[in-house]
Protein backbone atom coordinates (compact mmCIF):
# COMPACT_ATOMS: atom_id res chain seq x y z
CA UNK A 1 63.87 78.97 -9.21
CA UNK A 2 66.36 80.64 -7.31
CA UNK A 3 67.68 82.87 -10.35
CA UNK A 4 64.25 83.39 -11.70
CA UNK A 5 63.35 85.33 -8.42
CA UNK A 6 67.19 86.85 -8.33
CA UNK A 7 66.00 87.80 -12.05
CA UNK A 8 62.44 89.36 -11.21
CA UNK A 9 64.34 91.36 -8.16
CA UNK A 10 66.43 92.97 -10.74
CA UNK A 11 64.12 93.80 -13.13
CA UNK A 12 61.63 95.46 -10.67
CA UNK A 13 64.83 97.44 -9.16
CA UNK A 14 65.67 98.57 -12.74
CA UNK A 15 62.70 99.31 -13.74
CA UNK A 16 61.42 101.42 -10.92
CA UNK A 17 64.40 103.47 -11.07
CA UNK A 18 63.66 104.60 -14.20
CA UNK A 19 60.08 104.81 -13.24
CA UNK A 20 59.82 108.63 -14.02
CA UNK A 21 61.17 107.96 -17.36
CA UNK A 22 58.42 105.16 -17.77
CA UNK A 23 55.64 107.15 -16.91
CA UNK A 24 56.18 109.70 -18.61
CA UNK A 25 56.38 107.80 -21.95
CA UNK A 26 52.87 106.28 -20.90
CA UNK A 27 51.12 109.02 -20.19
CA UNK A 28 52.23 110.31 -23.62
CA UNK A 29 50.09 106.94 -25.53
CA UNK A 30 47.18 108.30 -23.38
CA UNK A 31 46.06 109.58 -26.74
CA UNK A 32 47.07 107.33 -28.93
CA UNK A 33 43.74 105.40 -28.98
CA UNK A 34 45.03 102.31 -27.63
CA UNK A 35 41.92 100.31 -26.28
CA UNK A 36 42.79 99.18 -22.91
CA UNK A 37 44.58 103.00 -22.27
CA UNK A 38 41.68 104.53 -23.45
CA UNK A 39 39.00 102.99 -21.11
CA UNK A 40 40.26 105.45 -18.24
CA UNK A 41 42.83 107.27 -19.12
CA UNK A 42 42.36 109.34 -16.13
CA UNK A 43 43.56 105.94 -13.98
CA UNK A 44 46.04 104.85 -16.30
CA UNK A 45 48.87 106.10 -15.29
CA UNK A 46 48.02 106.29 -11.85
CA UNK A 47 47.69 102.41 -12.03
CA UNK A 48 51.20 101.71 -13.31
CA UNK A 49 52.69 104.19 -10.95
CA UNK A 50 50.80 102.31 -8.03
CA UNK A 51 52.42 98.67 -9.20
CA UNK A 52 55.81 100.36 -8.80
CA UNK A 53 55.12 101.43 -5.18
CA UNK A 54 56.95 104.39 -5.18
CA UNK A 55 55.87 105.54 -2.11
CA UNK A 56 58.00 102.22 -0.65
CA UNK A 57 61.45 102.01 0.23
CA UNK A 58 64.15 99.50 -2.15
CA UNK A 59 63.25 96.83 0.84
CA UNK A 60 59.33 96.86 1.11
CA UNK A 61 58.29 97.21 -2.25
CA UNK A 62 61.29 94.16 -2.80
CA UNK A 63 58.56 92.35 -0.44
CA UNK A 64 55.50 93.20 -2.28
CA UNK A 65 57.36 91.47 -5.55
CA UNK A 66 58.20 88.17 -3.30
CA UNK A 67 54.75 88.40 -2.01
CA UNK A 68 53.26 88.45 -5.38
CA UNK A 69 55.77 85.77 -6.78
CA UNK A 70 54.57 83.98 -4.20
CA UNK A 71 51.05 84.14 -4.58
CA UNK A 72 51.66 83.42 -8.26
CA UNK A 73 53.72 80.30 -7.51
CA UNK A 74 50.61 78.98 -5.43
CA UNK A 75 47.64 79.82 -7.91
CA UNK A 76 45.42 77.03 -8.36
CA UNK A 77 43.77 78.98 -11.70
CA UNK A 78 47.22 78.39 -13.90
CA UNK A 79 47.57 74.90 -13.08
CA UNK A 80 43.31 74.17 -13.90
CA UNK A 81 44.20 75.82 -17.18
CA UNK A 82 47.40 73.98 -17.93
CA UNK A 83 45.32 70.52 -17.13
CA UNK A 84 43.29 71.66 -19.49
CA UNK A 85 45.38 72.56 -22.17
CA UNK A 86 47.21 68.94 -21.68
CA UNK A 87 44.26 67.06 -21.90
CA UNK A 88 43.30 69.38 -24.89
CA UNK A 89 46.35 68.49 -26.88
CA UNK A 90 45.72 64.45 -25.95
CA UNK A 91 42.75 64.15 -27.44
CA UNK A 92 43.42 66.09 -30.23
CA UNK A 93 46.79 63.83 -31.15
């Protein structure tokens, strides 16, 4: 558990420092007719940059990723689903 939050932390770091580079590669698809893009493109980008909060320093936005691996971790919906799913496969063996 330990190295899959070490792992997340990393990833998030990474890719927010490139986050320019990211963007700017997104808001080039804006056209591309991809369905979920093309809903609002006007919000599209604005949405990913918001999930990177670049407005944050390193430290707080490293808070808003344990706060949402957190809230993850504790989600009942996942586990309802995954009961499901098990008692799927049983009575279909």
């Amino acid at each position: 558990w330990r190295d899959f939050r070490a792992f997340c932390f990393s990833a998030f770091s990474i890719l927010r420092r490139h986050a320019n580079l990211i963007l700017n590669l997104f808001s080039l698809m804006l056209d591309a007719g991809i369905p979920d893009i093309a809903i609002e493109k006007d919000k599209a980008v604005q949405k990913i940059e918001q999930r990177f909060h670049l407005t944050l320093s390193d430290e707080l936005a490293d808070q808003q990723v344990q706060r949402l691996i957190d809230e993850s971790a504790n989600a009942k919906m996942p586990r309802i689903v995954d009961f499901m799913h098990d008692m799927r496969q049983m009575i279909s063996n």
